[in-house]
PDB file of N, CA and C in Angstrom:
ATOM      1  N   UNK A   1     -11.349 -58.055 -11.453  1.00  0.00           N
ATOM      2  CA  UNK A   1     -10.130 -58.158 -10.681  1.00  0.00           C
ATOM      3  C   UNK A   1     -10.146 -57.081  -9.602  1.00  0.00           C
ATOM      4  N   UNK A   2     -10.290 -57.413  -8.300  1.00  0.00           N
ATOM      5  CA  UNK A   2     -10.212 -56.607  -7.044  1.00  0.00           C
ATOM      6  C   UNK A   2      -8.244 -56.069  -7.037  1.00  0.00           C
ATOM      7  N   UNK A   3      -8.435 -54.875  -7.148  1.00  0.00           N
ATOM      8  CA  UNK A   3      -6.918 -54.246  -7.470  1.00  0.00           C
ATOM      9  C   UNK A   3      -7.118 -53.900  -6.365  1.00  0.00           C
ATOM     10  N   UNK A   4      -7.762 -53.292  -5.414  1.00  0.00           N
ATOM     11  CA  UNK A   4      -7.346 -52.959  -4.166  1.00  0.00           C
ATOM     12  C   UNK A   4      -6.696 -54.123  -3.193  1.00  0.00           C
ATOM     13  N   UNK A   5      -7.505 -55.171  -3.040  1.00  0.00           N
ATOM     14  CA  UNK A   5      -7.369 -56.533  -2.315  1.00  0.00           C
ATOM     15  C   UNK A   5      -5.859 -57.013  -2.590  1.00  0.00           C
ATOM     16  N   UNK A   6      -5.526 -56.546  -4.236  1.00  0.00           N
ATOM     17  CA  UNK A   6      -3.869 -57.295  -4.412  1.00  0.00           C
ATOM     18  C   UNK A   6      -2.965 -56.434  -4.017  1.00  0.00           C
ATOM     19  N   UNK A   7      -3.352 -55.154  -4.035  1.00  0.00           N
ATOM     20  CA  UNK A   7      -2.828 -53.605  -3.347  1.00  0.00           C
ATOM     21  C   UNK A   7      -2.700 -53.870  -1.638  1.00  0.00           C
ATOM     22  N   UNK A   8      -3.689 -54.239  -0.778  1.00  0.00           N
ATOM     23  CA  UNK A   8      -3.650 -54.591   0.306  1.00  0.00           C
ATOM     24  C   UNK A   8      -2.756 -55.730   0.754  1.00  0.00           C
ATOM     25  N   UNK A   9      -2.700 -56.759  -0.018  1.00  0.00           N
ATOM     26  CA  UNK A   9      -1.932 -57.973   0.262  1.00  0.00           C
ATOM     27  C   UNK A   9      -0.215 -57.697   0.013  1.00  0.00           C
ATOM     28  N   UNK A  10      -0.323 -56.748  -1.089  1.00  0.00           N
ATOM     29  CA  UNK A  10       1.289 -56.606  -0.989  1.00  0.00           C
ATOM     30  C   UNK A  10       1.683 -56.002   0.161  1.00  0.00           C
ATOM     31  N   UNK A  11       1.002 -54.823   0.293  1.00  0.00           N
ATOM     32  CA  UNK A  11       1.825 -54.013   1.864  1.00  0.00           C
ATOM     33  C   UNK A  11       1.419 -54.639   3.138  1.00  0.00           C
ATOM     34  N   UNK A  12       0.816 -55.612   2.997  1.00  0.00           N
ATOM     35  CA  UNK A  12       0.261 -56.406   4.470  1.00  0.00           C
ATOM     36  C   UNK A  12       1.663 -57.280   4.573  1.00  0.00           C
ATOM     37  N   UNK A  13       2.269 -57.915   3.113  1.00  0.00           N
ATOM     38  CA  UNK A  13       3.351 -58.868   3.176  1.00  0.00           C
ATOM     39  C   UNK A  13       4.679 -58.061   3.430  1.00  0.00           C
ATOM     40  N   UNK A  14       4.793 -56.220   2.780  1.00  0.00           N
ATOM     41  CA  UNK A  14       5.615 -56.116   3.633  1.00  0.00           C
ATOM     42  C   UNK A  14       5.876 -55.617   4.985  1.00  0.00           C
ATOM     43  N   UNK A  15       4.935 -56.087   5.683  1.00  0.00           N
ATOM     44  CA  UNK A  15       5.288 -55.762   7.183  1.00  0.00           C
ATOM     45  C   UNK A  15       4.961 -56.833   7.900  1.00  0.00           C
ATOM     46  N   UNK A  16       4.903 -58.410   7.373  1.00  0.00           N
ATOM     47  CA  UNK A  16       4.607 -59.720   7.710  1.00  0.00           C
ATOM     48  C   UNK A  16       5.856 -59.975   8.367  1.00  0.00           C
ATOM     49  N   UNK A  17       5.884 -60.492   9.122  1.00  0.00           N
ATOM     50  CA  UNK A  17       7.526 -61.281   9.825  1.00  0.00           C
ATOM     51  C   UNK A  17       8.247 -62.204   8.626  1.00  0.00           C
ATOM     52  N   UNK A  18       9.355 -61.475   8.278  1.00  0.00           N
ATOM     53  CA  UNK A  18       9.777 -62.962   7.293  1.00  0.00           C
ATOM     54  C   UNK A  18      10.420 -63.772   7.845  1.00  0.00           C
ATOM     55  N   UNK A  19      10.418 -65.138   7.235  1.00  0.00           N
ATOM     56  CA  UNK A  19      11.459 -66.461   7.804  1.00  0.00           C
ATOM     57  C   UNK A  19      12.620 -66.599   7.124  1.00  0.00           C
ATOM     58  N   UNK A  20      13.649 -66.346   7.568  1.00  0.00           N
ATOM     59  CA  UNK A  20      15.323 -66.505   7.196  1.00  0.00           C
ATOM     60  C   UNK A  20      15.003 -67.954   6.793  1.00  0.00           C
ATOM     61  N   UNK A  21      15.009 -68.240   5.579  1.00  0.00           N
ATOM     62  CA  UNK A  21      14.776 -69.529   4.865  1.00  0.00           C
ATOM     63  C   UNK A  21      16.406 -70.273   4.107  1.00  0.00           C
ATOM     64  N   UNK A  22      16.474 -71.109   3.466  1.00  0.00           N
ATOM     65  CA  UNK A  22      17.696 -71.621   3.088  1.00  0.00           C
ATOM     66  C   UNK A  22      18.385 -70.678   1.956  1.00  0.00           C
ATOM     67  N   UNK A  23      17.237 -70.064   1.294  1.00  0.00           N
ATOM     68  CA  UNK A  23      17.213 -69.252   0.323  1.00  0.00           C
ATOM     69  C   UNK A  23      17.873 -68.109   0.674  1.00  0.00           C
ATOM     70  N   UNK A  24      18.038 -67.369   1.695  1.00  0.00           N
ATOM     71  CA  UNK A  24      18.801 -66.380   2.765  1.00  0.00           C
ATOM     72  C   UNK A  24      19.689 -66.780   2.935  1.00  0.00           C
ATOM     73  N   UNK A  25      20.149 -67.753   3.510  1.00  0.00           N
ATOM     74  CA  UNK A  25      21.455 -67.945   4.205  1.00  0.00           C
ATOM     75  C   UNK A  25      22.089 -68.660   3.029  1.00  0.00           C
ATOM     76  N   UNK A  26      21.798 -68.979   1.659  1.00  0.00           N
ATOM     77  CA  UNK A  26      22.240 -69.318   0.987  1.00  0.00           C
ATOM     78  C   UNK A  26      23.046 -68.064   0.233  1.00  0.00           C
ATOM     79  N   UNK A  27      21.926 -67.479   0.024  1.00  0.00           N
ATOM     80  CA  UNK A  27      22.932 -65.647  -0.520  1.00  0.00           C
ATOM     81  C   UNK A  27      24.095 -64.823   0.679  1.00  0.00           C
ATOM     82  N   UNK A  28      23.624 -65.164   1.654  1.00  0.00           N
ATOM     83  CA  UNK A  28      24.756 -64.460   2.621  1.00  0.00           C
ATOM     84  C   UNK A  28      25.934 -65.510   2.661  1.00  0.00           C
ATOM     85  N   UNK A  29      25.788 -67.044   2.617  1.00  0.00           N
ATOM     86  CA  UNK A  29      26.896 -67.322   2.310  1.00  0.00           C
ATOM     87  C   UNK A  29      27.869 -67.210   0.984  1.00  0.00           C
ATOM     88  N   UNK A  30      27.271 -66.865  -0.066  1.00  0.00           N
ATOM     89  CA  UNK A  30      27.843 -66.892  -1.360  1.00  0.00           C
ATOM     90  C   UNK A  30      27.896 -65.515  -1.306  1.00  0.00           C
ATOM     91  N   UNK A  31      27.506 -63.996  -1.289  1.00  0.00           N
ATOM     92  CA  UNK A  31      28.434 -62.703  -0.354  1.00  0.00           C
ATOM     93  C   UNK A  31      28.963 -62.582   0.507  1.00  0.00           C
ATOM     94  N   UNK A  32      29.578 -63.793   1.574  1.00  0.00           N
ATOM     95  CA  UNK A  32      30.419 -63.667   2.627  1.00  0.00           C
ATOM     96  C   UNK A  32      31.600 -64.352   1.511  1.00  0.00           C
ATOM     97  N   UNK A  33      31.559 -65.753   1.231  1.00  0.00           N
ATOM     98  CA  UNK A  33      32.533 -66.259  -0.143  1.00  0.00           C
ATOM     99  C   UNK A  33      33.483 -64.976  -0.754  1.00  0.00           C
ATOM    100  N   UNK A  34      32.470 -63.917  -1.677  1.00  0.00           N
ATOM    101  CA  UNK A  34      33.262 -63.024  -2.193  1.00  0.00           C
ATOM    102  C   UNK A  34      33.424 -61.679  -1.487  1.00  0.00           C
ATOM    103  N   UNK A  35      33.005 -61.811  -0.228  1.00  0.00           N
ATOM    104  CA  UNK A  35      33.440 -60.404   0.265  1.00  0.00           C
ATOM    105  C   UNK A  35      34.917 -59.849   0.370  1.00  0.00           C
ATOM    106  N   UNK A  36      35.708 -60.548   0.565  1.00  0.00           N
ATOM    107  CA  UNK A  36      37.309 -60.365   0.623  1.00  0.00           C
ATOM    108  C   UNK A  36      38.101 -60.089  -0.387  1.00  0.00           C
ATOM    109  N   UNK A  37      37.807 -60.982  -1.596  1.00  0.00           N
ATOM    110  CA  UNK A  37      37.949 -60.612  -2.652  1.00  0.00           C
ATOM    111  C   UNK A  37      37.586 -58.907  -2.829  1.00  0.00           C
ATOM    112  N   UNK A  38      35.936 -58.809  -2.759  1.00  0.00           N
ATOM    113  CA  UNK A  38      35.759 -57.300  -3.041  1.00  0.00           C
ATOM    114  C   UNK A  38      36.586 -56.519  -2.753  1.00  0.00           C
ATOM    115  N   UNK A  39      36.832 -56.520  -1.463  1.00  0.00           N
ATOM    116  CA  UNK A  39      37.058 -55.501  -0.492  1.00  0.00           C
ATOM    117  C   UNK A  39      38.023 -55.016  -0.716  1.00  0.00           C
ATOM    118  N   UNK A  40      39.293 -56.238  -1.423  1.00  0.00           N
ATOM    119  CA  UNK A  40      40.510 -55.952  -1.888  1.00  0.00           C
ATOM    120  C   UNK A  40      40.704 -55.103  -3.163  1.00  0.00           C
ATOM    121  N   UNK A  41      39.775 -55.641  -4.281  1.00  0.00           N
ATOM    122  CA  UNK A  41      39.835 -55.519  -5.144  1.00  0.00           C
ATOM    123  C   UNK A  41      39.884 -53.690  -5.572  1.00  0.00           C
ATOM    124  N   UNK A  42      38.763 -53.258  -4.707  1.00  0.00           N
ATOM    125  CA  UNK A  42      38.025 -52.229  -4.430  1.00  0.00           C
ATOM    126  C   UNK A  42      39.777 -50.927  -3.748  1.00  0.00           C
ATOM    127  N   UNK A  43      40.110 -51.443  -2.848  1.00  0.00           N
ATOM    128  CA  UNK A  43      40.698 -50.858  -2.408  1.00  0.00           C
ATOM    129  C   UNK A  43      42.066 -50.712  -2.831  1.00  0.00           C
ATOM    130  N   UNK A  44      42.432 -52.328  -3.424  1.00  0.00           N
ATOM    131  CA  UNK A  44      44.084 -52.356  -4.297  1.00  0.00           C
ATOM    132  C   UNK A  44      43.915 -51.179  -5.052  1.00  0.00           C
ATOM    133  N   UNK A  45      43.130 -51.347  -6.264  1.00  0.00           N
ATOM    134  CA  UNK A  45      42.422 -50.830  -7.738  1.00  0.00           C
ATOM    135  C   UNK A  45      42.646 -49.542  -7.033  1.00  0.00           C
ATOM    136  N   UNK A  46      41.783 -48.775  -6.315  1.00  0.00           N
ATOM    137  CA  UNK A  46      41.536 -47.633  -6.165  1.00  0.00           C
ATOM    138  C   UNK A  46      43.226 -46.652  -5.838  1.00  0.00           C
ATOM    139  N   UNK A  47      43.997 -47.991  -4.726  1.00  0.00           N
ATOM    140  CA  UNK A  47      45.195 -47.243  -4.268  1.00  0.00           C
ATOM    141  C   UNK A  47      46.306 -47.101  -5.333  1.00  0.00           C
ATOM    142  N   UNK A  48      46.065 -47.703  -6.610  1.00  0.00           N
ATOM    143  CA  UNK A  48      46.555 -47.705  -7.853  1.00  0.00           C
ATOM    144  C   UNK A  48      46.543 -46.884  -8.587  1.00  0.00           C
ATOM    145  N   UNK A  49      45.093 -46.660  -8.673  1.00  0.00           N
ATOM    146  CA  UNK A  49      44.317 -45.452  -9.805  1.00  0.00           C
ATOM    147  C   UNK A  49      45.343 -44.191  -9.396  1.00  0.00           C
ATOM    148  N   UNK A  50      45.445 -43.629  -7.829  1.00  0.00           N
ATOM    149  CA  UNK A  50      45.494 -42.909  -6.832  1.00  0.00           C
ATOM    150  C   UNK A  50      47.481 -42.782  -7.283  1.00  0.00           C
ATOM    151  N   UNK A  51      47.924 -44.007  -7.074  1.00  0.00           N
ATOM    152  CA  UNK A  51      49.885 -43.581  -7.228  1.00  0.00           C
ATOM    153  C   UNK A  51      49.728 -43.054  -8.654  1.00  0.00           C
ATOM    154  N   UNK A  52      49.163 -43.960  -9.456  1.00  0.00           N
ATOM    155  CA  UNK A  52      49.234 -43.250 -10.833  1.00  0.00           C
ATOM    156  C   UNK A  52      48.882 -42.033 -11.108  1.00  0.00           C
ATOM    157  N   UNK A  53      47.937 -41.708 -11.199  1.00  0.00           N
ATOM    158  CA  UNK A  53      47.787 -40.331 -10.778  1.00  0.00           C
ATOM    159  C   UNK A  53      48.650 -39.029 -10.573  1.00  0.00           C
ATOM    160  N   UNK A  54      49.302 -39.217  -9.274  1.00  0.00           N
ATOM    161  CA  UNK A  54      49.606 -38.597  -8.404  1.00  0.00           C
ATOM    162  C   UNK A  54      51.340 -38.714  -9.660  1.00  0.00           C
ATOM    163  N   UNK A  55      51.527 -40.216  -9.928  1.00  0.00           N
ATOM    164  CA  UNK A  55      52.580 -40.130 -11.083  1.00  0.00           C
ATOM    165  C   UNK A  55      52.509 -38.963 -12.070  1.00  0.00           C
ATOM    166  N   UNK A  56      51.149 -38.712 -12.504  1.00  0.00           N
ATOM    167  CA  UNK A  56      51.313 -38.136 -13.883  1.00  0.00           C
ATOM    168  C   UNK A  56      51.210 -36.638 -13.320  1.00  0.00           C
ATOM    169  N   UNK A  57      50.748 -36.176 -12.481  1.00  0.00           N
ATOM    170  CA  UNK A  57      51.466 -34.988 -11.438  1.00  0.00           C
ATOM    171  C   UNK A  57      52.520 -34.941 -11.684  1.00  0.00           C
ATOM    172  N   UNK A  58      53.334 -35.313 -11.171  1.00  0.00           N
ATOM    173  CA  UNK A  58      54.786 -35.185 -10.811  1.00  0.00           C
ATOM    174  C   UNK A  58      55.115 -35.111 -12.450  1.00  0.00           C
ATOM    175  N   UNK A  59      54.924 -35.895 -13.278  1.00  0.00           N
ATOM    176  CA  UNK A  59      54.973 -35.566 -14.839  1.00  0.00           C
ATOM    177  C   UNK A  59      55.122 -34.131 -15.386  1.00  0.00           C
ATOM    178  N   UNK A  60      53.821 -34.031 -14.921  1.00  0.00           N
ATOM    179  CA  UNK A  60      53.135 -33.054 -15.708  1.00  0.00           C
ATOM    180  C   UNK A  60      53.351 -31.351 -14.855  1.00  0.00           C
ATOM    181  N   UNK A  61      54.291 -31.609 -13.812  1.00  0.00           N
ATOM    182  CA  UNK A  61      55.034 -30.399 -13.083  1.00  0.00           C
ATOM    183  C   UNK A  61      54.360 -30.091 -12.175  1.00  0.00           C
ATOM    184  N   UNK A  62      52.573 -30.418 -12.057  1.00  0.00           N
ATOM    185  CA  UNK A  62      51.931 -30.098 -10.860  1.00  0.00           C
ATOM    186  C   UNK A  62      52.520 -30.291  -9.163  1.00  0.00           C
ATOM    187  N   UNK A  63      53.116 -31.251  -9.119  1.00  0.00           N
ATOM    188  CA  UNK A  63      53.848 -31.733  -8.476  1.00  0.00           C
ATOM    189  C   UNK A  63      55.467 -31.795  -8.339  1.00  0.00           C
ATOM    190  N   UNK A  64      56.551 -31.327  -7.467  1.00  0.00           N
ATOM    191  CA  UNK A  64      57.292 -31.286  -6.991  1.00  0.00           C
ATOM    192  C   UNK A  64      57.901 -30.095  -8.105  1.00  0.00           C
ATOM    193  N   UNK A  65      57.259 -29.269  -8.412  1.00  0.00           N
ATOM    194  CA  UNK A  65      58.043 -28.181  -9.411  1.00  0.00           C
ATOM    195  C   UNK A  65      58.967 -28.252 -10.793  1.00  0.00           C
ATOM    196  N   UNK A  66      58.137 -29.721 -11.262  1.00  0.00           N
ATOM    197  CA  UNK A  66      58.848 -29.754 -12.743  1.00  0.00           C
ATOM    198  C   UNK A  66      60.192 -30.313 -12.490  1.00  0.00           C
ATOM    199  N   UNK A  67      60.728 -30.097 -13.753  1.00  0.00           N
ATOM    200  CA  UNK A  67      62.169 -30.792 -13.686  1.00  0.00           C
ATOM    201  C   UNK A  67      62.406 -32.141 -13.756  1.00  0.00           C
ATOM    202  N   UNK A  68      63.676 -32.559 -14.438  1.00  0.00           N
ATOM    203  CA  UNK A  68      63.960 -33.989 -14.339  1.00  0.00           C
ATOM    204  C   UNK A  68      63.955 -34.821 -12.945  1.00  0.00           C
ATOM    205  N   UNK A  69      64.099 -34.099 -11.802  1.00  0.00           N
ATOM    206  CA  UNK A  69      63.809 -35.177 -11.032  1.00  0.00           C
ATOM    207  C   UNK A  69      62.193 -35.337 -10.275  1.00  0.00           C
ATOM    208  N   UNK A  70      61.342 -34.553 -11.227  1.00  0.00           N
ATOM    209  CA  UNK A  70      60.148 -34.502 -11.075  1.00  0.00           C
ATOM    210  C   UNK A  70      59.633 -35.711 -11.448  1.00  0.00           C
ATOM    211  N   UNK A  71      59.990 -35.442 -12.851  1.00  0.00           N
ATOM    212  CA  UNK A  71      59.300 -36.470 -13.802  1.00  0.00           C
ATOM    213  C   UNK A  71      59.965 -37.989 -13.613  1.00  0.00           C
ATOM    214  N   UNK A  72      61.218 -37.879 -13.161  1.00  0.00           N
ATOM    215  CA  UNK A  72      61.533 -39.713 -13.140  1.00  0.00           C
ATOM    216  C   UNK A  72      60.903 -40.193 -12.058  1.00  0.00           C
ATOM    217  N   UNK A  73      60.513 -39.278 -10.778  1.00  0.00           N
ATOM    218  CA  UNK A  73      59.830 -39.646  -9.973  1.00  0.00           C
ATOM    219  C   UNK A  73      57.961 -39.835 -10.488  1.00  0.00           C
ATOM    220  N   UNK A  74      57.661 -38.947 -11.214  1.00  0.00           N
ATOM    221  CA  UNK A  74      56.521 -39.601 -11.906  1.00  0.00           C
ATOM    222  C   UNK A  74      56.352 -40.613 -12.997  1.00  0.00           C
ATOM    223  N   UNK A  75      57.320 -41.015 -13.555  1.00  0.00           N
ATOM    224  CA  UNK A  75      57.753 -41.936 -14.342  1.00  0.00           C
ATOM    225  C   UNK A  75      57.390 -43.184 -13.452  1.00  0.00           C
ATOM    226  N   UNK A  76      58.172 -43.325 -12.195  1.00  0.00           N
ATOM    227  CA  UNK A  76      58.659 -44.495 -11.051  1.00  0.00           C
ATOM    228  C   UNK A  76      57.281 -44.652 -10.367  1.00  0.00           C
ATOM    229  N   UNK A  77      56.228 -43.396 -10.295  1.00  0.00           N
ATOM    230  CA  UNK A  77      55.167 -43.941  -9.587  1.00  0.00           C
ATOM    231  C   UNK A  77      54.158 -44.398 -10.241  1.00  0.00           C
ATOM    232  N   UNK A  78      54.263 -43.507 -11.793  1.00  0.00           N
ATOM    233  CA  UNK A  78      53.068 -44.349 -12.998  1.00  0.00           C
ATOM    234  C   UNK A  78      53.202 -45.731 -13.096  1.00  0.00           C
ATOM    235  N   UNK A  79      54.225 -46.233 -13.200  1.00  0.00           N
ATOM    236  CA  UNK A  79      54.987 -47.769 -13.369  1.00  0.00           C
ATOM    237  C   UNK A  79      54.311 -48.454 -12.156  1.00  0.00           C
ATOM    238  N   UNK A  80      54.373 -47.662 -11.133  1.00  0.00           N
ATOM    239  CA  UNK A  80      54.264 -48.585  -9.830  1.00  0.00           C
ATOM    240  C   UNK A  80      52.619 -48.644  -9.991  1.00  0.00           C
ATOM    241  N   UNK A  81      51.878 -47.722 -10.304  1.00  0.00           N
ATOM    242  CA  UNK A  81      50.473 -47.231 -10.026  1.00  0.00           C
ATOM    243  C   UNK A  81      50.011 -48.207 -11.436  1.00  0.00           C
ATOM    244  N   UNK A  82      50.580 -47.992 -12.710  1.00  0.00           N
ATOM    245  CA  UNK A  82      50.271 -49.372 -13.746  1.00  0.00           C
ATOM    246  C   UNK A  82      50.442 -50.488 -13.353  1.00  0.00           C
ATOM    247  N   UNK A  83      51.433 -50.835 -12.354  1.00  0.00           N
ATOM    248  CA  UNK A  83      51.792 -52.448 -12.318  1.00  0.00           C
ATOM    249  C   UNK A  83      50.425 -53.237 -11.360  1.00  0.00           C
ATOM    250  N   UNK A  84      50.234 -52.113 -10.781  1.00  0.00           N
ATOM    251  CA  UNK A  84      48.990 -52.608  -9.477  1.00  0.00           C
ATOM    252  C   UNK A  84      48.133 -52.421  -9.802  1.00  0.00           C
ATOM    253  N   UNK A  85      47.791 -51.669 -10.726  1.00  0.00           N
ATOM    254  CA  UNK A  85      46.348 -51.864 -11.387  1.00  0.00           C
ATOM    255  C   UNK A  85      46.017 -53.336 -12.283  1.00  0.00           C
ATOM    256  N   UNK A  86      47.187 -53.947 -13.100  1.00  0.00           N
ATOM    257  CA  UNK A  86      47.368 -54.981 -13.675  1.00  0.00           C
ATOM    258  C   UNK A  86      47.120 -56.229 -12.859  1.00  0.00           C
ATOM    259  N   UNK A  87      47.631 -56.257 -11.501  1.00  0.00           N
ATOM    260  CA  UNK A  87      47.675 -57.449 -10.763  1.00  0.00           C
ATOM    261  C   UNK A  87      46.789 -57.438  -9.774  1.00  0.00           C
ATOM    262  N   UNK A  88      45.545 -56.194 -10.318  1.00  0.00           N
ATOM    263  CA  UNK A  88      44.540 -56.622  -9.311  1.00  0.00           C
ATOM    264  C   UNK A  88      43.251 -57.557  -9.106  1.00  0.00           C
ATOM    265  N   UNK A  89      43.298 -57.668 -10.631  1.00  0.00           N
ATOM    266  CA  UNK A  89      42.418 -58.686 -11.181  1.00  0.00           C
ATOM    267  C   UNK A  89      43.057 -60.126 -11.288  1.00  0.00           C
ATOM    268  N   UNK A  90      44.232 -60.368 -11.377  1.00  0.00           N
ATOM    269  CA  UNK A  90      44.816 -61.555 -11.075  1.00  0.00           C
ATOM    270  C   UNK A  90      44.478 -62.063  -9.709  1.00  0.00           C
ATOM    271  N   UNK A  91      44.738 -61.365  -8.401  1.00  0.00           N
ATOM    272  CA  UNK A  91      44.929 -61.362  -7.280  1.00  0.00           C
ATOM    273  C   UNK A  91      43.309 -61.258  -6.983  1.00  0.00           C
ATOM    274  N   UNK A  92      42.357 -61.033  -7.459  1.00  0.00           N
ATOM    275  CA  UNK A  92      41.083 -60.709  -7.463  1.00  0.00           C
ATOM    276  C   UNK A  92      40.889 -62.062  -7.371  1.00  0.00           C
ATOM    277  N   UNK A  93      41.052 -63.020  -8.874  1.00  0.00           N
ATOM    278  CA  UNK A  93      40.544 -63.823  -8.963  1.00  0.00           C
ATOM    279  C   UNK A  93      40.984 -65.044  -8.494  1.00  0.00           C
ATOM    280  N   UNK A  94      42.284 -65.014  -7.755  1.00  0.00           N
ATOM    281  CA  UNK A  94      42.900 -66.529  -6.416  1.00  0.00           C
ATOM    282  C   UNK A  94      41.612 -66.145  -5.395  1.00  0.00           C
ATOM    283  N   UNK A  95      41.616 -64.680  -4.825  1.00  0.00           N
ATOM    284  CA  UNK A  95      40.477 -64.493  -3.476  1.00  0.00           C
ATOM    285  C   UNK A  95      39.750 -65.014  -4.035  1.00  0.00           C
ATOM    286  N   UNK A  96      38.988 -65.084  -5.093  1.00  0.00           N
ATOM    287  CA  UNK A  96      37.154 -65.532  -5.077  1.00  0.00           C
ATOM    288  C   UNK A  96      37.131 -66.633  -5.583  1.00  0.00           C
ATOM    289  N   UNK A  97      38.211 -67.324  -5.701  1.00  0.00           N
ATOM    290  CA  UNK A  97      38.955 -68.999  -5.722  1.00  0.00           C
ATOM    291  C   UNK A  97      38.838 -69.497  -4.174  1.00  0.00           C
ATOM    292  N   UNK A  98      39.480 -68.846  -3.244  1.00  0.00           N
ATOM    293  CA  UNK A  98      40.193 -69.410  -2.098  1.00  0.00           C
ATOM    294  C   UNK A  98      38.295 -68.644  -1.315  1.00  0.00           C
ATOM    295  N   UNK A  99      38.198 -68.248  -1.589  1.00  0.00           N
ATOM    296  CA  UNK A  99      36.951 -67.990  -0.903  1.00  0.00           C
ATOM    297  C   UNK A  99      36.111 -69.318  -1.179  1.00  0.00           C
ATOM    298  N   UNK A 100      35.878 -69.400  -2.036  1.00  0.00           N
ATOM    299  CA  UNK A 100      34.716 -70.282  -3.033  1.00  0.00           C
ATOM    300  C   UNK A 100      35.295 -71.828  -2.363  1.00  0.00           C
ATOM    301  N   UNK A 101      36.466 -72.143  -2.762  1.00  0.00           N
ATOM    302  CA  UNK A 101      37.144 -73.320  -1.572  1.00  0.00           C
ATOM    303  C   UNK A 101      36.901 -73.357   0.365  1.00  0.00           C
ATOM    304  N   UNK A 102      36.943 -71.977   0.569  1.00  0.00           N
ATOM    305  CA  UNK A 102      36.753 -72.172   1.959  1.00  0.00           C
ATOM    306  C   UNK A 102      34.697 -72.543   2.430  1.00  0.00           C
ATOM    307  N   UNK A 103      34.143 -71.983   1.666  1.00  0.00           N
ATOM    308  CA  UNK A 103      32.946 -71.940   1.580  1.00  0.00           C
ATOM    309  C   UNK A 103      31.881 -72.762   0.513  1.00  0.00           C
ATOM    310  N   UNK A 104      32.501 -73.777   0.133  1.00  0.00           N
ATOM    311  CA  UNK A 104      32.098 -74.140  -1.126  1.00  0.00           C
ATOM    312  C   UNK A 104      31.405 -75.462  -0.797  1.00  0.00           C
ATOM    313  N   UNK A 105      32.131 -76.353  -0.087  1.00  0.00           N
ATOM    314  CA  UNK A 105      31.083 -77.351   0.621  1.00  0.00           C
ATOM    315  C   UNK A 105      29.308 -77.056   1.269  1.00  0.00           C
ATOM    316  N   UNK A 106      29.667 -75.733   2.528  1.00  0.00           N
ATOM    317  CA  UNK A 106      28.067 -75.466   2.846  1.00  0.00           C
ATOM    318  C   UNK A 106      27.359 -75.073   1.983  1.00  0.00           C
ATOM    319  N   UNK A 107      27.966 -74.027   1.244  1.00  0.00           N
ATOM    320  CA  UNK A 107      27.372 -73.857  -0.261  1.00  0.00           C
ATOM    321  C   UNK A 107      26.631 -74.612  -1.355  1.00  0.00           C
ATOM    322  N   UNK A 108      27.458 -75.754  -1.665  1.00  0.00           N
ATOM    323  CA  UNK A 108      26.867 -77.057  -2.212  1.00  0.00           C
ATOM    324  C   UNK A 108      25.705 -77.459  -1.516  1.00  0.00           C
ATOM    325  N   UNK A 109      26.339 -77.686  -0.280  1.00  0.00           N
ATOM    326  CA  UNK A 109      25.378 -78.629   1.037  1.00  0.00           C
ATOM    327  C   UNK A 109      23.805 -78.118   0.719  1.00  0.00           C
ATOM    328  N   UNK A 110      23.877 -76.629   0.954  1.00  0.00           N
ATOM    329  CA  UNK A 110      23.038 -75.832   1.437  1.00  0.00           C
ATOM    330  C   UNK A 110      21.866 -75.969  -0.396  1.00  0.00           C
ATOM    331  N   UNK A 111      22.433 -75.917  -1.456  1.00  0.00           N
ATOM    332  CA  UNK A 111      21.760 -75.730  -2.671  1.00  0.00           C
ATOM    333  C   UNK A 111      21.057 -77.094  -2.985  1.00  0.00           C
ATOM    334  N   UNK A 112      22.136 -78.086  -2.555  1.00  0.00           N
ATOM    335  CA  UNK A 112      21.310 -79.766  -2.995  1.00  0.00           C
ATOM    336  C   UNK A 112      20.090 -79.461  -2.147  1.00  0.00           C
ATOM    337  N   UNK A 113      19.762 -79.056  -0.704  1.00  0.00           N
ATOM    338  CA  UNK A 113      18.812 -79.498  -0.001  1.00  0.00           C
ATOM    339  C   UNK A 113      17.356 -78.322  -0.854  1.00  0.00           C
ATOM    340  N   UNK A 114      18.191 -77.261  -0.720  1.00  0.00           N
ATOM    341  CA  UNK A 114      16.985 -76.002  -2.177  1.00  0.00           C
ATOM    342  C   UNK A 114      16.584 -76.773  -3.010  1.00  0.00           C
ATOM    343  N   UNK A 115      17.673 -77.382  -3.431  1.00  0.00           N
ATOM    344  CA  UNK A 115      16.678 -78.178  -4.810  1.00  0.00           C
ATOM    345  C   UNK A 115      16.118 -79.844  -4.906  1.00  0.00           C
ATOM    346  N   UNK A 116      16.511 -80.118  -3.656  1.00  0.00           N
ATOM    347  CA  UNK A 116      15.551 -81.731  -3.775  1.00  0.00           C
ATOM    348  C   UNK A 116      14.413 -80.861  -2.467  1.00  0.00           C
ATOM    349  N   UNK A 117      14.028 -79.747  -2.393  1.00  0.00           N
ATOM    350  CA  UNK A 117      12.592 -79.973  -1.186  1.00  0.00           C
ATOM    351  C   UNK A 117      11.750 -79.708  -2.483  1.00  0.00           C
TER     352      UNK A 117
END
């Protein structure tokens, strides 16, 4: 077995011109599908994690100097910062619904022709 020759052929292939094949534009359409979804998901979630948080501050006196009207205000933002963490995966999963509907025909289109060549 010539190990150099299969050594040569790999790094010759990666610097070969590749052809954007169906197989390509088949994955960029099915990550364009769920990109919106992500993007949301990513950023709801995170701005959630973030009130809550910032809730249990205000709790925990780090924030606004203790006291009862510390804490009902960290009370009011944990609630808010729990409720949006809950409905982000709901809301996650209509986007990569309504994605999958907007994109779901070329998608199809595009896989029948992958698999009858």
């Amino acid at each position: 077995m010539n190990t150099d020759k299969i050594f040569a052929e790999k790094i010759a292939s990666e610097y070969a011109p590749k052809e954007a094949g169906k197989i390509v534009a088949l994955k960029k359409l099915d990550a364009l599908a769920k990109r919106g979804a992500h993007i949301f998901a990513y950023t709801f979630g995170t701005a959630s994690a973030l009130v809550f948080g910032t809730g249990m501050c205000f709790c925990l006196g780090e924030l606004g100097g203790g006291g009862v009207p510390a804490m009902a205000l960290g009370i009011a933002l944990g609630l808010v910062g729990i409720v949006g963490a809950l409905v982000t995966y709901p809301i996650y999963q209509k986007l990569i619904q309504k994605g999958k509907m907007k994109y779901g025909n070329d998608i199809l289109r595009l896989a029948k022709e992958i698999s009858e060549e």
